[in-house]
ModelCIF file with pLDDT and N, C-alpha, C, O atoms, coordinates in Angstrom:
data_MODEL
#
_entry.id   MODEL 
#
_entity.id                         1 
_entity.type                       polymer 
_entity.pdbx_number_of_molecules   1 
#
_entity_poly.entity_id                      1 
_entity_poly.type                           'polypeptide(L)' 
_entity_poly.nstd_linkage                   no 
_entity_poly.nstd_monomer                   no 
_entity_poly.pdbx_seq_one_letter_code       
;(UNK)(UNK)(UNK)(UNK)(UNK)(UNK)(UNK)(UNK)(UNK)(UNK)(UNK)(UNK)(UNK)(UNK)(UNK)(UNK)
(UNK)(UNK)(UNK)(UNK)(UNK)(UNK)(UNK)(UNK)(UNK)(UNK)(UNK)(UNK)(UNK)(UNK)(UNK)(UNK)
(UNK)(UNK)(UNK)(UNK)(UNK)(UNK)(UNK)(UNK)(UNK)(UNK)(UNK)
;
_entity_poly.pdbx_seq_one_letter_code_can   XXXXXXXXXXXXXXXXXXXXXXXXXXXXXXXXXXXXXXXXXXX 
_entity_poly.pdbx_strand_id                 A 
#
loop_
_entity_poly_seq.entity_id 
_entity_poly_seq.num 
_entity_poly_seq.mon_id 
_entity_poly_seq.hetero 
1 1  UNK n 
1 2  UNK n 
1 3  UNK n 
1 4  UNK n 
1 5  UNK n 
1 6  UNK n 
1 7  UNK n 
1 8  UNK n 
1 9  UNK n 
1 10 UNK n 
1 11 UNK n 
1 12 UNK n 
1 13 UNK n 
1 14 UNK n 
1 15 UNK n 
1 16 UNK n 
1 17 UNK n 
1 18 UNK n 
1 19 UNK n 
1 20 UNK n 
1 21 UNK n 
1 22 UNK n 
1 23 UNK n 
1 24 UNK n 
1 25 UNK n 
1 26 UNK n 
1 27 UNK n 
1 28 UNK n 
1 29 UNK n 
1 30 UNK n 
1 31 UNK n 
1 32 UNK n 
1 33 UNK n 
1 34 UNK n 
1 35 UNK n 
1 36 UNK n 
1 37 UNK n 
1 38 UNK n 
1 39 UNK n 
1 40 UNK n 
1 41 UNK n 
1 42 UNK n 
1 43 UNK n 
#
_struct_asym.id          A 
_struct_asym.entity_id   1 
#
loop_
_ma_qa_metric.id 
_ma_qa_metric.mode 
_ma_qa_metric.name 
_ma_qa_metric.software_group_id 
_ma_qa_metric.type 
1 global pLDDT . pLDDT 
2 local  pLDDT . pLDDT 
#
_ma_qa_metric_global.metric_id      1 
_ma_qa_metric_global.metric_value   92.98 
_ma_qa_metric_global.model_id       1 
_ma_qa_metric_global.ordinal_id     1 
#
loop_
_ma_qa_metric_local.label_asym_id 
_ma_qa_metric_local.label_comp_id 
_ma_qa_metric_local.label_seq_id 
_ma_qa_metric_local.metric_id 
_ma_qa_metric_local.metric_value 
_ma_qa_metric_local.model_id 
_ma_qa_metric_local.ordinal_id 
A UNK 1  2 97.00 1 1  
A UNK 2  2 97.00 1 2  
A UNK 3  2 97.00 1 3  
A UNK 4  2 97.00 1 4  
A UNK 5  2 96.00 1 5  
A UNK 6  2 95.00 1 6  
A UNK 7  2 93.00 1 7  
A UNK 8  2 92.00 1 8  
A UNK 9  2 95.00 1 9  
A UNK 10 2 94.00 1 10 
A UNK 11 2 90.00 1 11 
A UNK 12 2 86.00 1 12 
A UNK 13 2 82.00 1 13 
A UNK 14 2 84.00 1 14 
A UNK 15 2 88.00 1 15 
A UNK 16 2 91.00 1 16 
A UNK 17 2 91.00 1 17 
A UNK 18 2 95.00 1 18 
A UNK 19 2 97.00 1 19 
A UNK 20 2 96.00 1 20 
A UNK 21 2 96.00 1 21 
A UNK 22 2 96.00 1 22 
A UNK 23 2 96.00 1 23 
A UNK 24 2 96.00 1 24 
A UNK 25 2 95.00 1 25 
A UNK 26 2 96.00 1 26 
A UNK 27 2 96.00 1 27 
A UNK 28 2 96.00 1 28 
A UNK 29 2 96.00 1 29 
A UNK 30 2 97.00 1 30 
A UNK 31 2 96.00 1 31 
A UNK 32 2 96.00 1 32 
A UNK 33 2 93.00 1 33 
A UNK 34 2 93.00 1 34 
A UNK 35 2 94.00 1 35 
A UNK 36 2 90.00 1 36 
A UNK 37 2 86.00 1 37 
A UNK 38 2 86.00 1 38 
A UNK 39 2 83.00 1 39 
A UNK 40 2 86.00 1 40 
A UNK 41 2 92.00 1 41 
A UNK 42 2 95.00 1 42 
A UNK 43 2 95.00 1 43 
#
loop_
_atom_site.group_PDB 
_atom_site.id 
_atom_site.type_symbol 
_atom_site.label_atom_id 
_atom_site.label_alt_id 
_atom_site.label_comp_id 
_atom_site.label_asym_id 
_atom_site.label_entity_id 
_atom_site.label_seq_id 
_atom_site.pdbx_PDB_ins_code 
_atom_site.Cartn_x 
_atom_site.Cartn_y 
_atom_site.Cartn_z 
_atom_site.occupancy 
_atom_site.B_iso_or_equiv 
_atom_site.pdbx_formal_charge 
_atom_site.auth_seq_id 
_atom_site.auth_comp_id 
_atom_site.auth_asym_id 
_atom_site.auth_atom_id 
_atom_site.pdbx_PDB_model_num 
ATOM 1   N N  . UNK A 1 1  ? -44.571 -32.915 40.006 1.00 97.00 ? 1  UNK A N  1 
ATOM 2   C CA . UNK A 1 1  ? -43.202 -32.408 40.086 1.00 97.00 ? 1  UNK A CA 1 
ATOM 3   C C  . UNK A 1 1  ? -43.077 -31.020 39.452 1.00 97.00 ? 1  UNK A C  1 
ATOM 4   O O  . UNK A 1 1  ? -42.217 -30.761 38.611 1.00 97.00 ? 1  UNK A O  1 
ATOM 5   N N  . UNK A 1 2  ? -44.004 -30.121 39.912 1.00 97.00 ? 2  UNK A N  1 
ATOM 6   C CA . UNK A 1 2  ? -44.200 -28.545 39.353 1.00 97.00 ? 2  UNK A CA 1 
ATOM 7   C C  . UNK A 1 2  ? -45.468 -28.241 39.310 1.00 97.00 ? 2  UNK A C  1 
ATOM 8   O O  . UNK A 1 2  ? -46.467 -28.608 39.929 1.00 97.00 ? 2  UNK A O  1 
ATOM 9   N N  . UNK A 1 3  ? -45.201 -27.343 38.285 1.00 97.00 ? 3  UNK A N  1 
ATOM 10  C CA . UNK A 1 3  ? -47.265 -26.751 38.931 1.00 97.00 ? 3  UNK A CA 1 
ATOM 11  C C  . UNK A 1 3  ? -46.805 -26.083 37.003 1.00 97.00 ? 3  UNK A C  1 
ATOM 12  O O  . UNK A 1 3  ? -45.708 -25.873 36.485 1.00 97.00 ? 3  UNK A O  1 
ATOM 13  N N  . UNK A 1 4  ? -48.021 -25.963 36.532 1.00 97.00 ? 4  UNK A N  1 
ATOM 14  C CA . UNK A 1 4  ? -48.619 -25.387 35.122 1.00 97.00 ? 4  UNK A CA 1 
ATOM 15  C C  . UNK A 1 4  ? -48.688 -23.973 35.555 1.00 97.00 ? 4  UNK A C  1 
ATOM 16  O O  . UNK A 1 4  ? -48.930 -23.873 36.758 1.00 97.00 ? 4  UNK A O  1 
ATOM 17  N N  . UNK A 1 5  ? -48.562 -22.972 34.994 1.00 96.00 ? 5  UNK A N  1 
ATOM 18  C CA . UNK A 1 5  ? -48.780 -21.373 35.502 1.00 96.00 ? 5  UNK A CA 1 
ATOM 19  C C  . UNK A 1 5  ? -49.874 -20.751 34.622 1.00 96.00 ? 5  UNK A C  1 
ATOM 20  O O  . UNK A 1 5  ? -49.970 -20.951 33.411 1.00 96.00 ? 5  UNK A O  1 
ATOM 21  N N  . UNK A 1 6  ? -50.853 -19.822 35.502 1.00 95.00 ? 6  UNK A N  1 
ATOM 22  C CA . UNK A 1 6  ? -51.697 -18.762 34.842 1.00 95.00 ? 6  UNK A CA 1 
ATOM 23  C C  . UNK A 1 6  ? -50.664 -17.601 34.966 1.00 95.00 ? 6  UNK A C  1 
ATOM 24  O O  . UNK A 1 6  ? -49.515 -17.623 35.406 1.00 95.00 ? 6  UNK A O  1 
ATOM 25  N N  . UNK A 1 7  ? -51.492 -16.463 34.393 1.00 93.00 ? 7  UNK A N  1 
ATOM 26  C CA . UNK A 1 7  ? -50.486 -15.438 34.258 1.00 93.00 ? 7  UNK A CA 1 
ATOM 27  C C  . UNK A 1 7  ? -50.091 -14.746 35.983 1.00 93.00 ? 7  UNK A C  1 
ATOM 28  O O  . UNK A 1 7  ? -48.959 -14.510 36.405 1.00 93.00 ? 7  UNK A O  1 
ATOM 29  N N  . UNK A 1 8  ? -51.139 -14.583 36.578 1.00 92.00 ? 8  UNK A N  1 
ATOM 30  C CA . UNK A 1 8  ? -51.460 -13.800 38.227 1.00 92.00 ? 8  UNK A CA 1 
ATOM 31  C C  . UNK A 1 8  ? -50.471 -14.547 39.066 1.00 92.00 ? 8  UNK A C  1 
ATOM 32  O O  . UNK A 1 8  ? -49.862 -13.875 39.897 1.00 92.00 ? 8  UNK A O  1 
ATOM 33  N N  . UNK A 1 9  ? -50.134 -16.211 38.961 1.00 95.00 ? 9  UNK A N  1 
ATOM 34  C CA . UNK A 1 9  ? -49.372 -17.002 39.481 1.00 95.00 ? 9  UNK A CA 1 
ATOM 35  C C  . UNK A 1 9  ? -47.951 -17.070 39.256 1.00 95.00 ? 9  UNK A C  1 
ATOM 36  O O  . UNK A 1 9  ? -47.229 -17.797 39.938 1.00 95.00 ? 9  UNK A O  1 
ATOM 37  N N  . UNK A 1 10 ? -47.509 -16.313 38.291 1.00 94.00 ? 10 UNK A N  1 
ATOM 38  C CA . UNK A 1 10 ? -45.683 -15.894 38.124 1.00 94.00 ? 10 UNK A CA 1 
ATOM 39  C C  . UNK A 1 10 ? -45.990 -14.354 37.905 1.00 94.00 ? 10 UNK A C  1 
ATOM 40  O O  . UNK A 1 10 ? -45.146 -13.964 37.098 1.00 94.00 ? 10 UNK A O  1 
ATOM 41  N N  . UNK A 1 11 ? -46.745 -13.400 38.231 1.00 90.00 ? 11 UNK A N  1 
ATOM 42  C CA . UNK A 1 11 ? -46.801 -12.183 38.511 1.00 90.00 ? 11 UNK A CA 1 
ATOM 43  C C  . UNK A 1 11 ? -46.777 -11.141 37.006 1.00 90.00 ? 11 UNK A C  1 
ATOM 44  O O  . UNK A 1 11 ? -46.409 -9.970  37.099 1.00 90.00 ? 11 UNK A O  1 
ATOM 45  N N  . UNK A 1 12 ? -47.110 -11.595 35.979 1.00 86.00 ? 12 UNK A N  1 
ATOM 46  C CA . UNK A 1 12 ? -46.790 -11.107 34.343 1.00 86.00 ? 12 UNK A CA 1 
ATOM 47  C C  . UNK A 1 12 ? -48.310 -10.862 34.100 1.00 86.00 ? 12 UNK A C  1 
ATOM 48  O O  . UNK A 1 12 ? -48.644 -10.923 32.917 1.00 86.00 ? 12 UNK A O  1 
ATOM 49  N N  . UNK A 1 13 ? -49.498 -10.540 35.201 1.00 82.00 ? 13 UNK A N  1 
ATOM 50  C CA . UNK A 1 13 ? -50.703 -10.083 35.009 1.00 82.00 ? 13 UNK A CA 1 
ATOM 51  C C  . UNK A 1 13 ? -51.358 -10.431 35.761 1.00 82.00 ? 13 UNK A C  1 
ATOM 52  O O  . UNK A 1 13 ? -50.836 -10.790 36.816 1.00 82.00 ? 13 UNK A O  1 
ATOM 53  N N  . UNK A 1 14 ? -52.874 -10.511 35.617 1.00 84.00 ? 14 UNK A N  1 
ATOM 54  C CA . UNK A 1 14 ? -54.004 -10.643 36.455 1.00 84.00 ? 14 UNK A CA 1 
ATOM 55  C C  . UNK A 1 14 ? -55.121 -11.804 36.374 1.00 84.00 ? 14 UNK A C  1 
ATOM 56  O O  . UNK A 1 14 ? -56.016 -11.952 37.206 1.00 84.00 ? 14 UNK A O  1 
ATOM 57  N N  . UNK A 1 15 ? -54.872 -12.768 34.993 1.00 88.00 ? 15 UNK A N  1 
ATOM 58  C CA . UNK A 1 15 ? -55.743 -13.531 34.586 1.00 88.00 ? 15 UNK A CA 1 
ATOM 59  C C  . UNK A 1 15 ? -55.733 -14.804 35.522 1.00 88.00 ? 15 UNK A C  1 
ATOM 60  O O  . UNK A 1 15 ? -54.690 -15.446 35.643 1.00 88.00 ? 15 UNK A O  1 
ATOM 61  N N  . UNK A 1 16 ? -56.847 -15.158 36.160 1.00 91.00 ? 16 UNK A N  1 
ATOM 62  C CA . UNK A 1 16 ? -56.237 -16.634 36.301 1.00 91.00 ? 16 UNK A CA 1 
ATOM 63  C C  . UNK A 1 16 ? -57.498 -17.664 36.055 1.00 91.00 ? 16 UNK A C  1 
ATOM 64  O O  . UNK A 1 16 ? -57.924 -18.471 36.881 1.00 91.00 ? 16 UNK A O  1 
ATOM 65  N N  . UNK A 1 17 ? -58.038 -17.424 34.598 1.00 91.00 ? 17 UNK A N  1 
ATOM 66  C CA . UNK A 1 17 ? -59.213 -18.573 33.960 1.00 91.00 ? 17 UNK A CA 1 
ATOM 67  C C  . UNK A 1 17 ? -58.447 -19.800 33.642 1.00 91.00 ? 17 UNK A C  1 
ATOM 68  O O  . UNK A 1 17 ? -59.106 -20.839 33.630 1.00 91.00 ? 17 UNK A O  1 
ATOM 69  N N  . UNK A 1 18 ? -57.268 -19.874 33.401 1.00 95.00 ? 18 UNK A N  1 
ATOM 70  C CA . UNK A 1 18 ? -56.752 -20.430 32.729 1.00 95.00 ? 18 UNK A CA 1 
ATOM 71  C C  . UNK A 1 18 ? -55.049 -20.774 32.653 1.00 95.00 ? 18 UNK A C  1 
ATOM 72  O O  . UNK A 1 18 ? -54.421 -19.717 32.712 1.00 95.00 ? 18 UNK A O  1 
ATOM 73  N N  . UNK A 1 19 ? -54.292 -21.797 32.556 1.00 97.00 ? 19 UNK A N  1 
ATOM 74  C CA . UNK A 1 19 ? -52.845 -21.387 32.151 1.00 97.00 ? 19 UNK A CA 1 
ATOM 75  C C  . UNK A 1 19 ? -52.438 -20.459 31.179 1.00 97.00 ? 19 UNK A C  1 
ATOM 76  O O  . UNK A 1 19 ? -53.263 -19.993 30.394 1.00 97.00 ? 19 UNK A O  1 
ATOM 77  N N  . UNK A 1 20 ? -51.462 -20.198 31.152 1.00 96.00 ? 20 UNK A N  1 
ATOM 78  C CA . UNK A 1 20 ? -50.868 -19.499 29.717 1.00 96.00 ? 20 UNK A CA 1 
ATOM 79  C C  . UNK A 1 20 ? -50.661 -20.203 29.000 1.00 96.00 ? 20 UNK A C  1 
ATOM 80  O O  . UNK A 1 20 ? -49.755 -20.962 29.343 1.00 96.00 ? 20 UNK A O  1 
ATOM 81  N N  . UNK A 1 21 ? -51.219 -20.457 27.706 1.00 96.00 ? 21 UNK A N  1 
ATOM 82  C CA . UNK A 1 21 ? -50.709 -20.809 26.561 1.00 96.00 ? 21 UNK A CA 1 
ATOM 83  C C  . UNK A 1 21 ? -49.984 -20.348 25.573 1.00 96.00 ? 21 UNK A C  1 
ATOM 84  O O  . UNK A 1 21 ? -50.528 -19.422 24.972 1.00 96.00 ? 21 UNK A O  1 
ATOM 85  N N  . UNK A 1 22 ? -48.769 -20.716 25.120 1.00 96.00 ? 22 UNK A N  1 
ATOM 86  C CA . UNK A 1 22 ? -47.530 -20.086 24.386 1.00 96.00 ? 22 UNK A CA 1 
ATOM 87  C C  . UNK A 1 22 ? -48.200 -20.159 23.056 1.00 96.00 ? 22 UNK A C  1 
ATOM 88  O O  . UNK A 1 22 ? -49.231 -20.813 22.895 1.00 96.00 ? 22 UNK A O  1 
ATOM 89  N N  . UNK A 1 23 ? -47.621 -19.495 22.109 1.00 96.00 ? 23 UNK A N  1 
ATOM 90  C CA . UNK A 1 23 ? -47.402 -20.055 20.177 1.00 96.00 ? 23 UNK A CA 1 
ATOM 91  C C  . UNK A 1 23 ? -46.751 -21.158 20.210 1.00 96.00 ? 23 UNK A C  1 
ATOM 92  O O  . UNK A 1 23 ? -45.777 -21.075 20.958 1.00 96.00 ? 23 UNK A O  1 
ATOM 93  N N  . UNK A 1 24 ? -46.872 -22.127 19.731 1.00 96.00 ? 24 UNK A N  1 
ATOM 94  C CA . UNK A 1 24 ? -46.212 -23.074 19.307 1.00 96.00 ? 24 UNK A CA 1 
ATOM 95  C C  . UNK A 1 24 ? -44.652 -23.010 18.738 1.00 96.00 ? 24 UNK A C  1 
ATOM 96  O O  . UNK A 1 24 ? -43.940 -24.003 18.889 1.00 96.00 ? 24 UNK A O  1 
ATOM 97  N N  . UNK A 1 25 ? -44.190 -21.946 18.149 1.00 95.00 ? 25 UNK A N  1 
ATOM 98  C CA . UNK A 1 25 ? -43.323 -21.775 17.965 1.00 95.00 ? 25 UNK A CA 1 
ATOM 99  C C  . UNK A 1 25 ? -41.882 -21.884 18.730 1.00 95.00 ? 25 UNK A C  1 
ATOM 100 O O  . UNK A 1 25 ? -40.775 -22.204 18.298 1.00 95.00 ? 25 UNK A O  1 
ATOM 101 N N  . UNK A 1 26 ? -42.354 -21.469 20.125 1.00 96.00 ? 26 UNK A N  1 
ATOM 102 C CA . UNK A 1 26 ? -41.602 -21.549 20.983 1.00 96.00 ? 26 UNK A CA 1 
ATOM 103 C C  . UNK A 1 26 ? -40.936 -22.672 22.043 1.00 96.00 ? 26 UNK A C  1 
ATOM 104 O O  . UNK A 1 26 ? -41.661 -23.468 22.640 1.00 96.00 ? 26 UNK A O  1 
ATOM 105 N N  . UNK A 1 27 ? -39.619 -22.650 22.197 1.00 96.00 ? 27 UNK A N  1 
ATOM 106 C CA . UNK A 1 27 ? -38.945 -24.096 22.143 1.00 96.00 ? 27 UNK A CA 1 
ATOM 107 C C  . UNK A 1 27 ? -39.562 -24.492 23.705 1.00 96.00 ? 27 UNK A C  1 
ATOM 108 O O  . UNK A 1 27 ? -40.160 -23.684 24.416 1.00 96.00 ? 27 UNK A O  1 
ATOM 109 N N  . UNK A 1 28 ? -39.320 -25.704 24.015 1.00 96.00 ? 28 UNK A N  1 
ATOM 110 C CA . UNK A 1 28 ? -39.465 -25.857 25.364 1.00 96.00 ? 28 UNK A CA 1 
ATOM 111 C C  . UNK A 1 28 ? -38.314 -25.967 25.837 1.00 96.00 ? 28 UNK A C  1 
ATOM 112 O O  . UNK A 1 28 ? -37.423 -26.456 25.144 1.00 96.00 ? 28 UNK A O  1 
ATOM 113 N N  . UNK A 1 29 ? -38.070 -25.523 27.166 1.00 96.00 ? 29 UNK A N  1 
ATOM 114 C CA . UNK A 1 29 ? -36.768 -25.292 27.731 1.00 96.00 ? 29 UNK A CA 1 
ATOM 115 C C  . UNK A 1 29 ? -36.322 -24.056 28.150 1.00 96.00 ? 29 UNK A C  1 
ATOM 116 O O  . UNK A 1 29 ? -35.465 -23.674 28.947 1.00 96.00 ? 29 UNK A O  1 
ATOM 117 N N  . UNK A 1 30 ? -37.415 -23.326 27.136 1.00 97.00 ? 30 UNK A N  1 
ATOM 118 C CA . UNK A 1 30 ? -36.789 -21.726 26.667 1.00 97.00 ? 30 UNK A CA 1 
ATOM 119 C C  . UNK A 1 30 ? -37.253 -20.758 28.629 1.00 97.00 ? 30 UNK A C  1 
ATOM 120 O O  . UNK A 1 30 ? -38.328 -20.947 29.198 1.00 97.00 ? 30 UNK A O  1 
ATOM 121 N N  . UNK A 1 31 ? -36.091 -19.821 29.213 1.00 96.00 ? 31 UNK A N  1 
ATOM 122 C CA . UNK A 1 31 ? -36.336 -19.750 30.193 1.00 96.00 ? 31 UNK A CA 1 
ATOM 123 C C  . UNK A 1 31 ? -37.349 -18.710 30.105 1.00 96.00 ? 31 UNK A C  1 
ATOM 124 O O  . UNK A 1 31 ? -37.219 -17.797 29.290 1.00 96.00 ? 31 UNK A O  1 
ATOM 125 N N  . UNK A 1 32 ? -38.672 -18.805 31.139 1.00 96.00 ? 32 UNK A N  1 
ATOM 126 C CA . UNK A 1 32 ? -39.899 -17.701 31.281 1.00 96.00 ? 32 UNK A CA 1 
ATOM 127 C C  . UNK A 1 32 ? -38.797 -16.218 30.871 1.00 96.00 ? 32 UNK A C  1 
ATOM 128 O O  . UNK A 1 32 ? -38.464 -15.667 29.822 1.00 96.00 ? 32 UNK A O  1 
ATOM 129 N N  . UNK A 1 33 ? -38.571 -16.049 32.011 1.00 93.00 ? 33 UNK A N  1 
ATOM 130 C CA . UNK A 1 33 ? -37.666 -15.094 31.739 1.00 93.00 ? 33 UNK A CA 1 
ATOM 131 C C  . UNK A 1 33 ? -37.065 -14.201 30.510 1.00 93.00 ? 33 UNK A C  1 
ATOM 132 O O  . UNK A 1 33 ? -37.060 -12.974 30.412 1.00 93.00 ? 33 UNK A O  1 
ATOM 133 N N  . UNK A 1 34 ? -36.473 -15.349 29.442 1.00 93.00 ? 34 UNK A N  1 
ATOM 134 C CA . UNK A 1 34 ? -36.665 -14.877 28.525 1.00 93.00 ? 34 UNK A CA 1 
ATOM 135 C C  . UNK A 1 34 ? -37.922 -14.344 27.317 1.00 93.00 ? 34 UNK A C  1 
ATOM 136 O O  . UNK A 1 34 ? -37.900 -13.461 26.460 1.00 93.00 ? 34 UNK A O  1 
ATOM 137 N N  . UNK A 1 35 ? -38.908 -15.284 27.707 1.00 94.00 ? 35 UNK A N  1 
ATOM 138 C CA . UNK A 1 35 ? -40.145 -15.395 26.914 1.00 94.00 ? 35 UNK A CA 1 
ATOM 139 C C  . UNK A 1 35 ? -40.398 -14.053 26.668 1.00 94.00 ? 35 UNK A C  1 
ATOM 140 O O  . UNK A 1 35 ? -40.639 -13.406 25.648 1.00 94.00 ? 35 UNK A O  1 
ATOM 141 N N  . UNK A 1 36 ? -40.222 -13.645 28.505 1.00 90.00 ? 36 UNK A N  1 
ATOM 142 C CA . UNK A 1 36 ? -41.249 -12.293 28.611 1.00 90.00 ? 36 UNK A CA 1 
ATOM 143 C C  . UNK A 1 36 ? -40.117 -11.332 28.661 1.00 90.00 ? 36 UNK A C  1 
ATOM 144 O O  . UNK A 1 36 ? -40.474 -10.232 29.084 1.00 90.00 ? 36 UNK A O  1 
ATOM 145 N N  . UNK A 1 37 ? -38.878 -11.418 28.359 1.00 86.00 ? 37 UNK A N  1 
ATOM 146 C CA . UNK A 1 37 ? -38.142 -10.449 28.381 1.00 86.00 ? 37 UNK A CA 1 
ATOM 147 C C  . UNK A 1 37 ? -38.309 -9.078  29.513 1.00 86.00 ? 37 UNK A C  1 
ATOM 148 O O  . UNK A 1 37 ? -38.721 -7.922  29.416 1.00 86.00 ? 37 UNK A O  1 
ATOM 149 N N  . UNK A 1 38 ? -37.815 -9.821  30.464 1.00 86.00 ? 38 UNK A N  1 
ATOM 150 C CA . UNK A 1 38 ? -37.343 -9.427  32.144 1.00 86.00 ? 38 UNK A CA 1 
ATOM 151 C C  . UNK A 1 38 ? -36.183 -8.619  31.637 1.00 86.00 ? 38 UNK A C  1 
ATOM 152 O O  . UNK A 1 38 ? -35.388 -8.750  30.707 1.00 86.00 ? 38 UNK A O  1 
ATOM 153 N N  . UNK A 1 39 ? -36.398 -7.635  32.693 1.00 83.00 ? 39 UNK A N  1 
ATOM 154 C CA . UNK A 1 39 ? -34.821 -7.227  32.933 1.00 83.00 ? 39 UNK A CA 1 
ATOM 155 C C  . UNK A 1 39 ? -34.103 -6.472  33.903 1.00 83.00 ? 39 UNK A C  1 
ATOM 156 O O  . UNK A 1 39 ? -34.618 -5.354  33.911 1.00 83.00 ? 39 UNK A O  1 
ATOM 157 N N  . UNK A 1 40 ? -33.118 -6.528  34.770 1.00 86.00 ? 40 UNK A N  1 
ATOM 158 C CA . UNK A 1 40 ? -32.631 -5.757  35.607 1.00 86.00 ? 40 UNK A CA 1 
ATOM 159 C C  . UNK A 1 40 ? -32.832 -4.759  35.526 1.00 86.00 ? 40 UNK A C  1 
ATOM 160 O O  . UNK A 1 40 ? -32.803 -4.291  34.388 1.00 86.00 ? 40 UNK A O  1 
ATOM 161 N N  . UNK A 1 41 ? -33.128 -3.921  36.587 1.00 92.00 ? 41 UNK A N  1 
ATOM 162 C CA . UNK A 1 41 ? -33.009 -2.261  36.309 1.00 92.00 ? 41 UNK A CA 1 
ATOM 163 C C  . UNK A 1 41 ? -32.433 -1.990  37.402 1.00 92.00 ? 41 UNK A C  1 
ATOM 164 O O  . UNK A 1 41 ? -32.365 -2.881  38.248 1.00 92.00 ? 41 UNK A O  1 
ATOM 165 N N  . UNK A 1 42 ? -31.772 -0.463  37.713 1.00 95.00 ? 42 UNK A N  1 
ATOM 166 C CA . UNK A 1 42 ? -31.588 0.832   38.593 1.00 95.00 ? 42 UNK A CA 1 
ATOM 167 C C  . UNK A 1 42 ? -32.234 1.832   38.641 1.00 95.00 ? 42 UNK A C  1 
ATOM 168 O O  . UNK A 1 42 ? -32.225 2.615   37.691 1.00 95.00 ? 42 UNK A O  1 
ATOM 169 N N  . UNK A 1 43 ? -33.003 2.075   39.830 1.00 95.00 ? 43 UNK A N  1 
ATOM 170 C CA . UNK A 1 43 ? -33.787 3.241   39.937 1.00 95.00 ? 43 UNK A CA 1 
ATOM 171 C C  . UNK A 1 43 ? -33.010 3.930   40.919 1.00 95.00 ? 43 UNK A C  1 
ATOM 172 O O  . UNK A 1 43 ? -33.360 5.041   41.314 1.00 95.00 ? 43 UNK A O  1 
#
């Protein structure tokens, strides 16, 4: 019911040995989005 992500597979790099593994610190729930601090732009 989902898929685990490497980095090359949500587009935030090129690696794909492996999933991404977070710090522990970080909540679950928390949206990717925010993790990696996305953001709208205007060009």
């Amino acid at each position: 019911l989902g898929m685990l992500c490497a980095e090359d597979e949500i587009g935030v790099g090129t690696a794909h040995d492996g999933i991404i593994v977070l710090p522990q610190d970080v909540p679950a729930g928390t949206p990717a989005r925010d993790y990696f601090q996305l953001e709208d732009d205007y060009l």
